[in-house]
PDB file of N, CA and C in Angstrom:
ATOM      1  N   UNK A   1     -91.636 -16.909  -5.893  1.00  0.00           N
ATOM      2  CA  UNK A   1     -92.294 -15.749  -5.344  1.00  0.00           C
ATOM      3  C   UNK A   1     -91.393 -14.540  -5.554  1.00  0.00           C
ATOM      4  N   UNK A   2     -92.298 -13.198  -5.927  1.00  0.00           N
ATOM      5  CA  UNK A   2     -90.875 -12.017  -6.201  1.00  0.00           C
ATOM      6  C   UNK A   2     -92.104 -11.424  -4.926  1.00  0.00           C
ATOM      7  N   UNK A   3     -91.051 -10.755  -4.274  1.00  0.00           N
ATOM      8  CA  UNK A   3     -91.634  -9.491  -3.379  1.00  0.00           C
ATOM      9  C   UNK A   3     -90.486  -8.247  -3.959  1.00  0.00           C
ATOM     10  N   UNK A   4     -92.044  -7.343  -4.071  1.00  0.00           N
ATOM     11  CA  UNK A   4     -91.421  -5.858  -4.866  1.00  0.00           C
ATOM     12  C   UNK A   4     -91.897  -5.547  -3.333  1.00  0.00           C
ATOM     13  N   UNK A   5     -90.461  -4.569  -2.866  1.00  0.00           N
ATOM     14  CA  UNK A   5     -90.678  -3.910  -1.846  1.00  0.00           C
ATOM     15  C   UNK A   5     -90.276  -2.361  -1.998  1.00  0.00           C
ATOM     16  N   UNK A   6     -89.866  -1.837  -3.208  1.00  0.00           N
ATOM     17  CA  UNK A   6     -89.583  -0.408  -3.468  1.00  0.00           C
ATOM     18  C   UNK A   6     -90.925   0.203  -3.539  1.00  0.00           C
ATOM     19  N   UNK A   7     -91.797  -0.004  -4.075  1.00  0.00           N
ATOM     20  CA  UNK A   7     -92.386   0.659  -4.224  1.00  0.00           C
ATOM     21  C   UNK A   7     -92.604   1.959  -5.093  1.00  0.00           C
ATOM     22  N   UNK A   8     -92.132   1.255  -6.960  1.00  0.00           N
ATOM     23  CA  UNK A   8     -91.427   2.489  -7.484  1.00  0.00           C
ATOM     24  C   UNK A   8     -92.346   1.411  -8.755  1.00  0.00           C
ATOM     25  N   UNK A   9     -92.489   2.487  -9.513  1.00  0.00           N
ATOM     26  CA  UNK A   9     -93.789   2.046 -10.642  1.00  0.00           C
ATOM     27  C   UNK A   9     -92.443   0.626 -11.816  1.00  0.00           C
ATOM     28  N   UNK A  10     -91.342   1.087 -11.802  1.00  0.00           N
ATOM     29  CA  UNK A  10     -90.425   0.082 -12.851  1.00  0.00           C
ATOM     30  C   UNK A  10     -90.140  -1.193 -11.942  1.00  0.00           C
ATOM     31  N   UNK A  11     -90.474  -1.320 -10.665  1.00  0.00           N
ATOM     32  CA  UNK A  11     -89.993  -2.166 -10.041  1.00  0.00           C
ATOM     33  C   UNK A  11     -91.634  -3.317 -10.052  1.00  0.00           C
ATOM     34  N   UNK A  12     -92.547  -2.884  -9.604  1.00  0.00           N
ATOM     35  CA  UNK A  12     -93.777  -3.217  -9.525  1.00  0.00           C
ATOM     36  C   UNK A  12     -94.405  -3.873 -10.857  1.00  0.00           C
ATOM     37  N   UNK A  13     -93.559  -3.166 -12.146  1.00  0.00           N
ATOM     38  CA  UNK A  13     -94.042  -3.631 -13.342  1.00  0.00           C
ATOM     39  C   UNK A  13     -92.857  -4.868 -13.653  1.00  0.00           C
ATOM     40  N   UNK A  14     -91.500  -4.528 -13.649  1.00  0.00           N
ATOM     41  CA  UNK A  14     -90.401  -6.070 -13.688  1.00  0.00           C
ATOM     42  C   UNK A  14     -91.289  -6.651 -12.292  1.00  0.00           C
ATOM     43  N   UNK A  15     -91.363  -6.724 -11.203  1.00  0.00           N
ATOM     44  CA  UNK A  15     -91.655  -7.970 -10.376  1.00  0.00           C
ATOM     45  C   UNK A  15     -93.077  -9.013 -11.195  1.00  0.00           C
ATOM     46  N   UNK A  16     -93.926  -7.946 -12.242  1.00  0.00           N
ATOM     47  CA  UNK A  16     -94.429  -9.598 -12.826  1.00  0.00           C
ATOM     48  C   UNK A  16     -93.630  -9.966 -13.770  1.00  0.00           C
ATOM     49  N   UNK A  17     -92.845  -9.131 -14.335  1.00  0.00           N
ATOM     50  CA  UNK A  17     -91.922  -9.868 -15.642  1.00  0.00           C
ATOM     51  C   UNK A  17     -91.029 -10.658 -15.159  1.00  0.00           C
ATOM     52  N   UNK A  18     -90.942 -10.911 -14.047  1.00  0.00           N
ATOM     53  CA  UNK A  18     -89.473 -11.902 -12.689  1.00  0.00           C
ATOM     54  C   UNK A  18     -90.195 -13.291 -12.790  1.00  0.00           C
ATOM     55  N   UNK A  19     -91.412 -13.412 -12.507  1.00  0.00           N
ATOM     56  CA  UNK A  19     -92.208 -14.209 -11.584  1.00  0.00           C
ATOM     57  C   UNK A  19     -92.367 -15.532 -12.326  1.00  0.00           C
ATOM     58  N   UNK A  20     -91.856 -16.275 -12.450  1.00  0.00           N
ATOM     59  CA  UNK A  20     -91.934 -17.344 -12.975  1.00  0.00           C
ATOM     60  C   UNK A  20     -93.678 -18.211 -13.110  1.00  0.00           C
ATOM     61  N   UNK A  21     -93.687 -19.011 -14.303  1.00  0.00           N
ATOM     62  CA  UNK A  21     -94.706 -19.424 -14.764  1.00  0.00           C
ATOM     63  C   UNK A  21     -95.724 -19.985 -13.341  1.00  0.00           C
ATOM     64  N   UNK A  22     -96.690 -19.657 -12.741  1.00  0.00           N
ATOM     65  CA  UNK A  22     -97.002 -20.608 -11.498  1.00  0.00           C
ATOM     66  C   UNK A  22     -97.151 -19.470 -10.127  1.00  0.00           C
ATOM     67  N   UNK A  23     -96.395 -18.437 -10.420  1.00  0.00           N
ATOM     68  CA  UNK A  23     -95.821 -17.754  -9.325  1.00  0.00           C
ATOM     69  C   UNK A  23     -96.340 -17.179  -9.118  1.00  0.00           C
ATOM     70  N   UNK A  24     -96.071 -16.287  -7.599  1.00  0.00           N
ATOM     71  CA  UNK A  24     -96.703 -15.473  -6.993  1.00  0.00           C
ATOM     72  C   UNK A  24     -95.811 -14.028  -6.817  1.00  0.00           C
ATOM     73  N   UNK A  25     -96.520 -12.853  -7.065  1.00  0.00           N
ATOM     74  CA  UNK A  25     -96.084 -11.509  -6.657  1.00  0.00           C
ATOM     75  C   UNK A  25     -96.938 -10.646  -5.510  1.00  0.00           C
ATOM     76  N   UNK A  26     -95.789 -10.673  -4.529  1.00  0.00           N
ATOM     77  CA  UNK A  26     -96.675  -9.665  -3.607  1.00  0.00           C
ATOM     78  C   UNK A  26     -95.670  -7.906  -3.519  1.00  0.00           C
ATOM     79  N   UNK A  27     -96.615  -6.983  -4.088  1.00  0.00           N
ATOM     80  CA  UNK A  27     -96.232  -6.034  -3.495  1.00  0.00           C
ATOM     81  C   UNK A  27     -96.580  -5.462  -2.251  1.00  0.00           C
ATOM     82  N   UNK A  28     -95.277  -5.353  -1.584  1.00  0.00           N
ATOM     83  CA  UNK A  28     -94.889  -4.840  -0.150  1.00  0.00           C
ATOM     84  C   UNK A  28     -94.676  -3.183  -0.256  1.00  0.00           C
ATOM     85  N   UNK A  29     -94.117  -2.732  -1.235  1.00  0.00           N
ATOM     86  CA  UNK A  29     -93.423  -1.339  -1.006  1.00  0.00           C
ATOM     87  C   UNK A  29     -94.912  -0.547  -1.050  1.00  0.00           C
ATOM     88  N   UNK A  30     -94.425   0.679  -0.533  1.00  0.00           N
ATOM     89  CA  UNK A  30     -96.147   1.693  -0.004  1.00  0.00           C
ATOM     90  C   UNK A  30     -95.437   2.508  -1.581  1.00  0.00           C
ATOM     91  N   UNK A  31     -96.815   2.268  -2.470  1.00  0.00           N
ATOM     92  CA  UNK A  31     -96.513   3.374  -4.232  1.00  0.00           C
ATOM     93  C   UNK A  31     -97.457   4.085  -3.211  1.00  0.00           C
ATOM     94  N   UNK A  32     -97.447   5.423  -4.131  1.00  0.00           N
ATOM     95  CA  UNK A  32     -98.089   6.612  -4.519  1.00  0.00           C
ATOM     96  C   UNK A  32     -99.432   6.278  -4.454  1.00  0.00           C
ATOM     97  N   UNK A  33    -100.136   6.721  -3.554  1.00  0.00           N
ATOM     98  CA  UNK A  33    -101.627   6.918  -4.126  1.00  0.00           C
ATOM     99  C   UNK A  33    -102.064   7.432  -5.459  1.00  0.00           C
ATOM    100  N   UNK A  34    -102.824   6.511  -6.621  1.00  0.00           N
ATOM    101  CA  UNK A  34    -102.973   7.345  -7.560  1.00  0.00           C
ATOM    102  C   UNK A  34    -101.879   6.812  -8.358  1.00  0.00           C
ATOM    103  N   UNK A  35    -100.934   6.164  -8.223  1.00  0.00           N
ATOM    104  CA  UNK A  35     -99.784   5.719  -9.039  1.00  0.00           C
ATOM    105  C   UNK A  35    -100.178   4.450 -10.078  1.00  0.00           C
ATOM    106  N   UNK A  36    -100.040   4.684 -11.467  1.00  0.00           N
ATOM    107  CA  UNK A  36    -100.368   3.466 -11.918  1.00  0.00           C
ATOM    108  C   UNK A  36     -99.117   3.074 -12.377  1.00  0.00           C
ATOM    109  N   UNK A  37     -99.843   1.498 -13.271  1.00  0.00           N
ATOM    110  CA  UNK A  37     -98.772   0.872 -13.506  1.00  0.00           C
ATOM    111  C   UNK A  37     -98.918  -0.016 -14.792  1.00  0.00           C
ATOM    112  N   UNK A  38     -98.338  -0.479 -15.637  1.00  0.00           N
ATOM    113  CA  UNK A  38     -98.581  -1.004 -16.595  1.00  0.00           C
ATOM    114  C   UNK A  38     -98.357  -2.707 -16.056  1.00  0.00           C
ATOM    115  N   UNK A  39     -99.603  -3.288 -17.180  1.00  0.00           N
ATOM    116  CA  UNK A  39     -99.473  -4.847 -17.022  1.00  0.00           C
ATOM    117  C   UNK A  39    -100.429  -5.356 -17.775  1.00  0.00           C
ATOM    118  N   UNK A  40     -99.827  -6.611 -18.183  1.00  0.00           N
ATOM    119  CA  UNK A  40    -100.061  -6.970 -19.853  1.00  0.00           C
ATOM    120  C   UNK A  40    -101.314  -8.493 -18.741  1.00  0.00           C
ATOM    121  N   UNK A  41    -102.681  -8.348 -18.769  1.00  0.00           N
ATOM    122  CA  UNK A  41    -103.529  -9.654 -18.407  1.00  0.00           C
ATOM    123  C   UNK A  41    -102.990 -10.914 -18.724  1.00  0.00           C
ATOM    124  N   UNK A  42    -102.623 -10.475 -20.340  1.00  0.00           N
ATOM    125  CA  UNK A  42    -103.089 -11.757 -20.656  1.00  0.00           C
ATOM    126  C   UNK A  42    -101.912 -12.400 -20.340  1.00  0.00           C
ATOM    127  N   UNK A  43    -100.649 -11.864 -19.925  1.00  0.00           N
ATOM    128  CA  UNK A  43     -99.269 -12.425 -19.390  1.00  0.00           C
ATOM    129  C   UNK A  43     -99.917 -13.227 -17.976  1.00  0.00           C
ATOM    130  N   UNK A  44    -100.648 -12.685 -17.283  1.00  0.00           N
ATOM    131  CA  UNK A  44    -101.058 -12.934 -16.230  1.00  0.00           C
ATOM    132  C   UNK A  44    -101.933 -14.318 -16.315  1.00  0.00           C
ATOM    133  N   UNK A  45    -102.980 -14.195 -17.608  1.00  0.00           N
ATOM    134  CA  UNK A  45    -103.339 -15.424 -17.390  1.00  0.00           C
ATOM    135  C   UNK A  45    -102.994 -16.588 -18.067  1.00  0.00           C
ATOM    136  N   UNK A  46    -102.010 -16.311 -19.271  1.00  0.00           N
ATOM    137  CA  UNK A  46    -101.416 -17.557 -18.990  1.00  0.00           C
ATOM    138  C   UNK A  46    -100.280 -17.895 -18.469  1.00  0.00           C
ATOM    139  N   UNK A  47     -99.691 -17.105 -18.033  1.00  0.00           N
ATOM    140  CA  UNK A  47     -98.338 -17.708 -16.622  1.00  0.00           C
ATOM    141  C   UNK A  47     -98.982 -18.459 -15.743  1.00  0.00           C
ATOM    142  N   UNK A  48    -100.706 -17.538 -15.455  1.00  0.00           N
ATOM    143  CA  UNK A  48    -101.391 -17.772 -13.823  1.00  0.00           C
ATOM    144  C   UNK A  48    -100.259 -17.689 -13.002  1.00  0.00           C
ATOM    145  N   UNK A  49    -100.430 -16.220 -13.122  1.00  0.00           N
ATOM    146  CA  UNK A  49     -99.727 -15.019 -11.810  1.00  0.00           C
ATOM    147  C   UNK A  49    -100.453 -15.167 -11.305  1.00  0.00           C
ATOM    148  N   UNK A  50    -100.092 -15.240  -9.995  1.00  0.00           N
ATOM    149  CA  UNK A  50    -101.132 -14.960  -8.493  1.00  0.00           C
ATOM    150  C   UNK A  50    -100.307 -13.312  -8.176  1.00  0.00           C
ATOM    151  N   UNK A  51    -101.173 -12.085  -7.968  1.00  0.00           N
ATOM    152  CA  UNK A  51    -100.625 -11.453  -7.294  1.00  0.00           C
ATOM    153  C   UNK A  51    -101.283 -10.672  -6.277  1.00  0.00           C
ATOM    154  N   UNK A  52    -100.522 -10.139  -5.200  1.00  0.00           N
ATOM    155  CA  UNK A  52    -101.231  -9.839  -4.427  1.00  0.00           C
ATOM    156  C   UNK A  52    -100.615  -9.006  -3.223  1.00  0.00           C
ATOM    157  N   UNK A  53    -101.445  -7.871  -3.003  1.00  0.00           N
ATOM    158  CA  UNK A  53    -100.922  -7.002  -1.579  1.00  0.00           C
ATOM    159  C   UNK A  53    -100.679  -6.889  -0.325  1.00  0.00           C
ATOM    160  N   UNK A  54     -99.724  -6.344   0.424  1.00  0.00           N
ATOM    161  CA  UNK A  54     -99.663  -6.659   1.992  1.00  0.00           C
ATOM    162  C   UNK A  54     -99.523  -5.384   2.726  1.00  0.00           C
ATOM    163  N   UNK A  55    -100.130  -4.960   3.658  1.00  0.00           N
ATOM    164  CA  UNK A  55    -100.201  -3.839   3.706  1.00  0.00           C
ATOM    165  C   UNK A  55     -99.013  -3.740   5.108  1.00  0.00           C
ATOM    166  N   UNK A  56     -98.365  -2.798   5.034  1.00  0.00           N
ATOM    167  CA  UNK A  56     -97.608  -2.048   5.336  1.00  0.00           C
ATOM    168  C   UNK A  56     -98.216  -0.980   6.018  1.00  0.00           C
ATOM    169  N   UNK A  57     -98.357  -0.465   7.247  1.00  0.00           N
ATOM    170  CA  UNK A  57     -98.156   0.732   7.651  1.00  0.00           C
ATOM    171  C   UNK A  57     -96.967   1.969   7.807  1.00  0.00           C
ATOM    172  N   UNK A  58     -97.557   2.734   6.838  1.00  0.00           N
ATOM    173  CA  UNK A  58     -96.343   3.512   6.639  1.00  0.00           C
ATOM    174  C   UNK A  58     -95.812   4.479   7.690  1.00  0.00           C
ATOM    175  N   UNK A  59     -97.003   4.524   8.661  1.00  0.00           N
ATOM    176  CA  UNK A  59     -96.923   5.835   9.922  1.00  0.00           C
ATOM    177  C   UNK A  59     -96.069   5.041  11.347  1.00  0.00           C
ATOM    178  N   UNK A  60     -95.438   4.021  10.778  1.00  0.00           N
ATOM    179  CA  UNK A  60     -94.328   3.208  11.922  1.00  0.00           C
ATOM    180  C   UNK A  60     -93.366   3.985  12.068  1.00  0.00           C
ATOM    181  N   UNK A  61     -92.649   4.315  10.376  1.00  0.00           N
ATOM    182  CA  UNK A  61     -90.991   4.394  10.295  1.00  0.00           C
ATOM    183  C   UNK A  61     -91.003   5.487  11.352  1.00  0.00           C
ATOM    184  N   UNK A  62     -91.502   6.467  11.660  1.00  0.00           N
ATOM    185  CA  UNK A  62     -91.482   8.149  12.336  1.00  0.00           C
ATOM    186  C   UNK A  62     -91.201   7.198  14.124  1.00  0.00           C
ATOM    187  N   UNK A  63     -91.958   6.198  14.708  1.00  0.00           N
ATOM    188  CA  UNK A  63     -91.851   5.998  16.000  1.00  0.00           C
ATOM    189  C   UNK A  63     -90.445   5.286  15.974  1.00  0.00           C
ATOM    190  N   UNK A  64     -90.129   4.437  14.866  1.00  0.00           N
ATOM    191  CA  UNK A  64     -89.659   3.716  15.347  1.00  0.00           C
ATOM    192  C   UNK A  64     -87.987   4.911  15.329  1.00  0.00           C
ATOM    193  N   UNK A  65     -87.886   5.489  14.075  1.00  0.00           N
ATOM    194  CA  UNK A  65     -86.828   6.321  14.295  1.00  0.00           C
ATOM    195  C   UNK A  65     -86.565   7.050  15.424  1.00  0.00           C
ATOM    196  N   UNK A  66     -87.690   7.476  16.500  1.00  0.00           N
ATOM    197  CA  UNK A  66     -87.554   7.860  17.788  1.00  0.00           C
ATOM    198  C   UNK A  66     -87.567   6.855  18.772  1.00  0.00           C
ATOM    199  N   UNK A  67     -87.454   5.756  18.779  1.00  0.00           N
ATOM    200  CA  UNK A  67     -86.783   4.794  19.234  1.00  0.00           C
ATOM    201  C   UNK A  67     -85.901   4.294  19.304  1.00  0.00           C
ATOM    202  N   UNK A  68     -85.366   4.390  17.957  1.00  0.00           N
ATOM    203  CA  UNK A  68     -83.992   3.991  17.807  1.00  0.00           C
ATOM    204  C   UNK A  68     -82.818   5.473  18.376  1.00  0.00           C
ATOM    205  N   UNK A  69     -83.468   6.350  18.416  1.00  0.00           N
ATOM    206  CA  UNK A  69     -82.557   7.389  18.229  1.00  0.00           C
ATOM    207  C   UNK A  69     -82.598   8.244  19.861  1.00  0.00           C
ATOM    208  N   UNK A  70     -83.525   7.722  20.584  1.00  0.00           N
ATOM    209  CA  UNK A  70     -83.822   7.695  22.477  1.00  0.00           C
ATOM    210  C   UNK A  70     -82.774   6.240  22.661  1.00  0.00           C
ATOM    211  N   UNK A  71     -82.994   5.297  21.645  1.00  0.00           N
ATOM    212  CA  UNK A  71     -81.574   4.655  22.328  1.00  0.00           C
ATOM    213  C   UNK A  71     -82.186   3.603  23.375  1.00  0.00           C
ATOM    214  N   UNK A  72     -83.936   3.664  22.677  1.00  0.00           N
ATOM    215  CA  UNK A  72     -84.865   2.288  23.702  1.00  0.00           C
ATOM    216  C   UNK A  72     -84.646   1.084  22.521  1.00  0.00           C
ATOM    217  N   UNK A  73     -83.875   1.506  21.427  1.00  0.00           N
ATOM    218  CA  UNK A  73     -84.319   0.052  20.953  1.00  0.00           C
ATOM    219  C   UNK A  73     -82.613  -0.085  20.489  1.00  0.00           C
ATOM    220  N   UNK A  74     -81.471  -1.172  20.700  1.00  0.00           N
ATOM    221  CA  UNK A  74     -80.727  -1.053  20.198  1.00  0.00           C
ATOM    222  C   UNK A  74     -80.491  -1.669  19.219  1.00  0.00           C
ATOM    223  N   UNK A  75     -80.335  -1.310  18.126  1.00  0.00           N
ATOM    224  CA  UNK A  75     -79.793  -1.746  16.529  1.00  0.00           C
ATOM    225  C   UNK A  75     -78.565  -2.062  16.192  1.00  0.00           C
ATOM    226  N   UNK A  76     -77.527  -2.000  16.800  1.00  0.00           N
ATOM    227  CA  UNK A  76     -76.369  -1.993  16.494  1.00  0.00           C
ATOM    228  C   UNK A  76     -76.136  -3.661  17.268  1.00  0.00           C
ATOM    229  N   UNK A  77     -76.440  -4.223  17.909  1.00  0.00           N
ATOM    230  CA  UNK A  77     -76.320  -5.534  18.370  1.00  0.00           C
ATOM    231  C   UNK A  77     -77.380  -6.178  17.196  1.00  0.00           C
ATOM    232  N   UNK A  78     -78.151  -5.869  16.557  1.00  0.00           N
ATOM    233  CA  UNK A  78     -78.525  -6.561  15.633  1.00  0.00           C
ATOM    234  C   UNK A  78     -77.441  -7.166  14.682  1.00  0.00           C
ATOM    235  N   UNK A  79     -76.829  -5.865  14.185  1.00  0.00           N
ATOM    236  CA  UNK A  79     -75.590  -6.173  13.150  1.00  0.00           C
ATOM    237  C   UNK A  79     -74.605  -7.345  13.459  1.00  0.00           C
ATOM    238  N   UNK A  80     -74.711  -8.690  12.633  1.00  0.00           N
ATOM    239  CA  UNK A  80     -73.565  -9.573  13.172  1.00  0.00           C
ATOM    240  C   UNK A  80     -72.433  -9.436  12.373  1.00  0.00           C
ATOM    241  N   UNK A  81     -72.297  -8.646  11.160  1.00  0.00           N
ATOM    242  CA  UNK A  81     -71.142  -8.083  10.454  1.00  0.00           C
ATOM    243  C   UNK A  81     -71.399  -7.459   9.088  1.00  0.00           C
ATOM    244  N   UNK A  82     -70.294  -6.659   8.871  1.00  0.00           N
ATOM    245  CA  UNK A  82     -70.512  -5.474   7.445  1.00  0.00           C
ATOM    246  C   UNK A  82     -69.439  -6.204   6.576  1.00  0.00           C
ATOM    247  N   UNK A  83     -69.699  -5.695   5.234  1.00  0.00           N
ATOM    248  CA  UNK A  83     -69.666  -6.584   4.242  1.00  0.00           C
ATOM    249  C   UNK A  83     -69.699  -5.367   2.837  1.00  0.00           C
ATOM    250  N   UNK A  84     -69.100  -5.469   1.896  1.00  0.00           N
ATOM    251  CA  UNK A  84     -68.722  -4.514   0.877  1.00  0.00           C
ATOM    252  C   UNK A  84     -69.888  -4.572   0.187  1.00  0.00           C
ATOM    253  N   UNK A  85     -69.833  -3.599  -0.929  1.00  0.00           N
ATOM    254  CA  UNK A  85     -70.890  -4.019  -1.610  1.00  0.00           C
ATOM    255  C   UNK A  85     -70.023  -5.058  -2.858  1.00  0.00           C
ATOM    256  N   UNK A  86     -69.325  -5.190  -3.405  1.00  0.00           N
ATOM    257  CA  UNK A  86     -68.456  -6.313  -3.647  1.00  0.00           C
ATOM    258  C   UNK A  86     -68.647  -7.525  -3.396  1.00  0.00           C
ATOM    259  N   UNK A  87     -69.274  -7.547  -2.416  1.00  0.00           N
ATOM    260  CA  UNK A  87     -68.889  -9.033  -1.375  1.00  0.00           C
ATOM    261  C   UNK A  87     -70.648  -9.421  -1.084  1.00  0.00           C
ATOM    262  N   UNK A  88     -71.361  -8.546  -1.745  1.00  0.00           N
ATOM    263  CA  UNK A  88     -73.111  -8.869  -1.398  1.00  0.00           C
ATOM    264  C   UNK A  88     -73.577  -9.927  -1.963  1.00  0.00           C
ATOM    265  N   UNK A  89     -73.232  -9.925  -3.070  1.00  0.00           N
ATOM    266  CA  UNK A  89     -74.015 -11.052  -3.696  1.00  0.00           C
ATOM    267  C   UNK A  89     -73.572 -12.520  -3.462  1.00  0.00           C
ATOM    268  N   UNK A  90     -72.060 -12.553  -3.273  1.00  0.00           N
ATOM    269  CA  UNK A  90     -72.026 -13.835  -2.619  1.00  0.00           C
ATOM    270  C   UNK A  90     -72.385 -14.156  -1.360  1.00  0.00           C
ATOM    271  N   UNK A  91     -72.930 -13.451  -0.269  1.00  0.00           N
ATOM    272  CA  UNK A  91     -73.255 -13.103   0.776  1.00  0.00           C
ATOM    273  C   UNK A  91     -75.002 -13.641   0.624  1.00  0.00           C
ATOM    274  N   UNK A  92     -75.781 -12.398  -0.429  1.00  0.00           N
ATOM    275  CA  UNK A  92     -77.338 -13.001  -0.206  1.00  0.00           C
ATOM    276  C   UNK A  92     -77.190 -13.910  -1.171  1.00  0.00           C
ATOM    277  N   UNK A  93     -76.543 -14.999  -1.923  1.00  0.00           N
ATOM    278  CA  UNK A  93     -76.574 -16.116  -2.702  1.00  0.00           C
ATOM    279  C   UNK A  93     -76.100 -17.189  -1.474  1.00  0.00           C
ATOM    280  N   UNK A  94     -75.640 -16.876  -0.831  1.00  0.00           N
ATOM    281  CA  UNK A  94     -75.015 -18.121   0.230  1.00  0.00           C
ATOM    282  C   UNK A  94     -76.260 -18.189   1.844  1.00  0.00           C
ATOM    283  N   UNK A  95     -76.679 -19.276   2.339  1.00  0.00           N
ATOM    284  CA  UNK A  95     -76.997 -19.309   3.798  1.00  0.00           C
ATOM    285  C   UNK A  95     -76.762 -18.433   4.610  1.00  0.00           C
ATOM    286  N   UNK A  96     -77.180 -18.031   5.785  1.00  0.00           N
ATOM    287  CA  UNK A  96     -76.533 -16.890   6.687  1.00  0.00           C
ATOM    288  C   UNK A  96     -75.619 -17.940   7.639  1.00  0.00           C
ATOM    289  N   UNK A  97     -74.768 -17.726   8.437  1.00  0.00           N
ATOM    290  CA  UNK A  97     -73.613 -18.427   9.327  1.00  0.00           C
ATOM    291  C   UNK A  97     -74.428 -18.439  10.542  1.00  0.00           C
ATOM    292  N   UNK A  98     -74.260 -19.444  11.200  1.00  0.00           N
ATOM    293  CA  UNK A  98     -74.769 -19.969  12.624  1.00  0.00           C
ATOM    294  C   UNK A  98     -75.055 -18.544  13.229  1.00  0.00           C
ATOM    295  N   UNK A  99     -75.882 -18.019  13.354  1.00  0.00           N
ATOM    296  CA  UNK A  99     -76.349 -16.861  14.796  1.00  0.00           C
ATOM    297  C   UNK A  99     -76.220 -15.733  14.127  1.00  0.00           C
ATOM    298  N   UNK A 100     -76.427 -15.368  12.936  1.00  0.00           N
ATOM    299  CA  UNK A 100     -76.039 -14.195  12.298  1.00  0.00           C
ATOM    300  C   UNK A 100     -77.268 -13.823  12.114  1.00  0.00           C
ATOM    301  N   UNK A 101     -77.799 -12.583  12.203  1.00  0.00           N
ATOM    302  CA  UNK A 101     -79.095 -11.751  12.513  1.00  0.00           C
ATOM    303  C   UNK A 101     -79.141 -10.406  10.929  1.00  0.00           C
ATOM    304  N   UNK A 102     -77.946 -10.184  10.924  1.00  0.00           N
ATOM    305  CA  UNK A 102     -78.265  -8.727  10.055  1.00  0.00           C
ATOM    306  C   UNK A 102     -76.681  -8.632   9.659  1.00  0.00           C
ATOM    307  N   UNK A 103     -76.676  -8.818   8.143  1.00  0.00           N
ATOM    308  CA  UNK A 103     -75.587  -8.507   7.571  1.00  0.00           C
ATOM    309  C   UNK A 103     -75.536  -6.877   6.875  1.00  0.00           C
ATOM    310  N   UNK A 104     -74.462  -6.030   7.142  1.00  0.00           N
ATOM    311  CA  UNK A 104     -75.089  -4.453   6.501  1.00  0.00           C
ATOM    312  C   UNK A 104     -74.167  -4.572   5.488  1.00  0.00           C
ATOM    313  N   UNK A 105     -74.283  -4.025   4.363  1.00  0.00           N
ATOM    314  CA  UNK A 105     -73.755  -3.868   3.269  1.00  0.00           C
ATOM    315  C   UNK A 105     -73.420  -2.580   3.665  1.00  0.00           C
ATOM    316  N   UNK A 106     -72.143  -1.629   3.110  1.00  0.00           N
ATOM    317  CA  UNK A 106     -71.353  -0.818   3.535  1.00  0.00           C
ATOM    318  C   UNK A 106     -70.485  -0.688   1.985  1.00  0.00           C
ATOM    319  N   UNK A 107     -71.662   0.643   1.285  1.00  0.00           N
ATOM    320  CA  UNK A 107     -70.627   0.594  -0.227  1.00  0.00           C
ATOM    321  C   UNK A 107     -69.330   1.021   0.294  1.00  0.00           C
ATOM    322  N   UNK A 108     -68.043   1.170  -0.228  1.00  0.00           N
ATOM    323  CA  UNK A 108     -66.512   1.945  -0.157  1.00  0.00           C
ATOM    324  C   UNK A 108     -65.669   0.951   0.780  1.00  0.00           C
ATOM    325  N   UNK A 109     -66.543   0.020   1.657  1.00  0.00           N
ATOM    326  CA  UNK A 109     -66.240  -0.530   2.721  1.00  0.00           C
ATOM    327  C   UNK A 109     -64.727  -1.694   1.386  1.00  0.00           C
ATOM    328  N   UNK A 110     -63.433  -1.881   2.494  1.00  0.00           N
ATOM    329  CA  UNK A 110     -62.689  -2.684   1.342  1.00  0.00           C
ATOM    330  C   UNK A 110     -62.517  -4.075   2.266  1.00  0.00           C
TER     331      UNK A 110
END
């Protein structure tokens, strides 16, 4: 399964070129109204891509940033530790550690 969550026309077009023979693509990221995108069918039908949309409401991020920022929702106890950008990929290639909720990547971080 690839989930394209940018929402950016080069990302939407590699997530079917990712998707292995069988597979499924769901785009998550909110494109452009009106935004197209290139894609080859017949890749589609004989891989038999399944793909398919999930909708997202985009009119959240605005409450929730006034939530987080009134200080009703705390985020910072989410974080169970920061991590370089150096140090990411062995990080999302490995399991998360017993009770760990939210790892932040932190570019410059040494």
């Amino acid at each position: 399964m690839v989930l394209e969550c940018a929402g950016v026309r080069d990302t939407v077009e590699q997530s079917m070129r990712m998707a292995k023979a069988g597979g499924t693509v769901v785009i998550v990221g909110v494109v452009p109204q009106g935004m197209k995108v290139e894609i080859e069918p017949f890749d589609l039908l004989f891989r038999e891509l399944k793909v398919l949309g999930s909708f997202l409401n985009p009119f959240t991020h605005g409450r929730a940033a006034q939530l987080i920022a009134s200080g009703a929702i705390e985020v910072d106890r989410l974080i169970s530790r920061q991590v370089s950008l150096e140090e990411a990929p062995d990080v999302i290639a490995n399991p998360p550690a017993p009770g760990e909720v939210k790892v932040l990547v932190v570019p410059g971080r040494s």
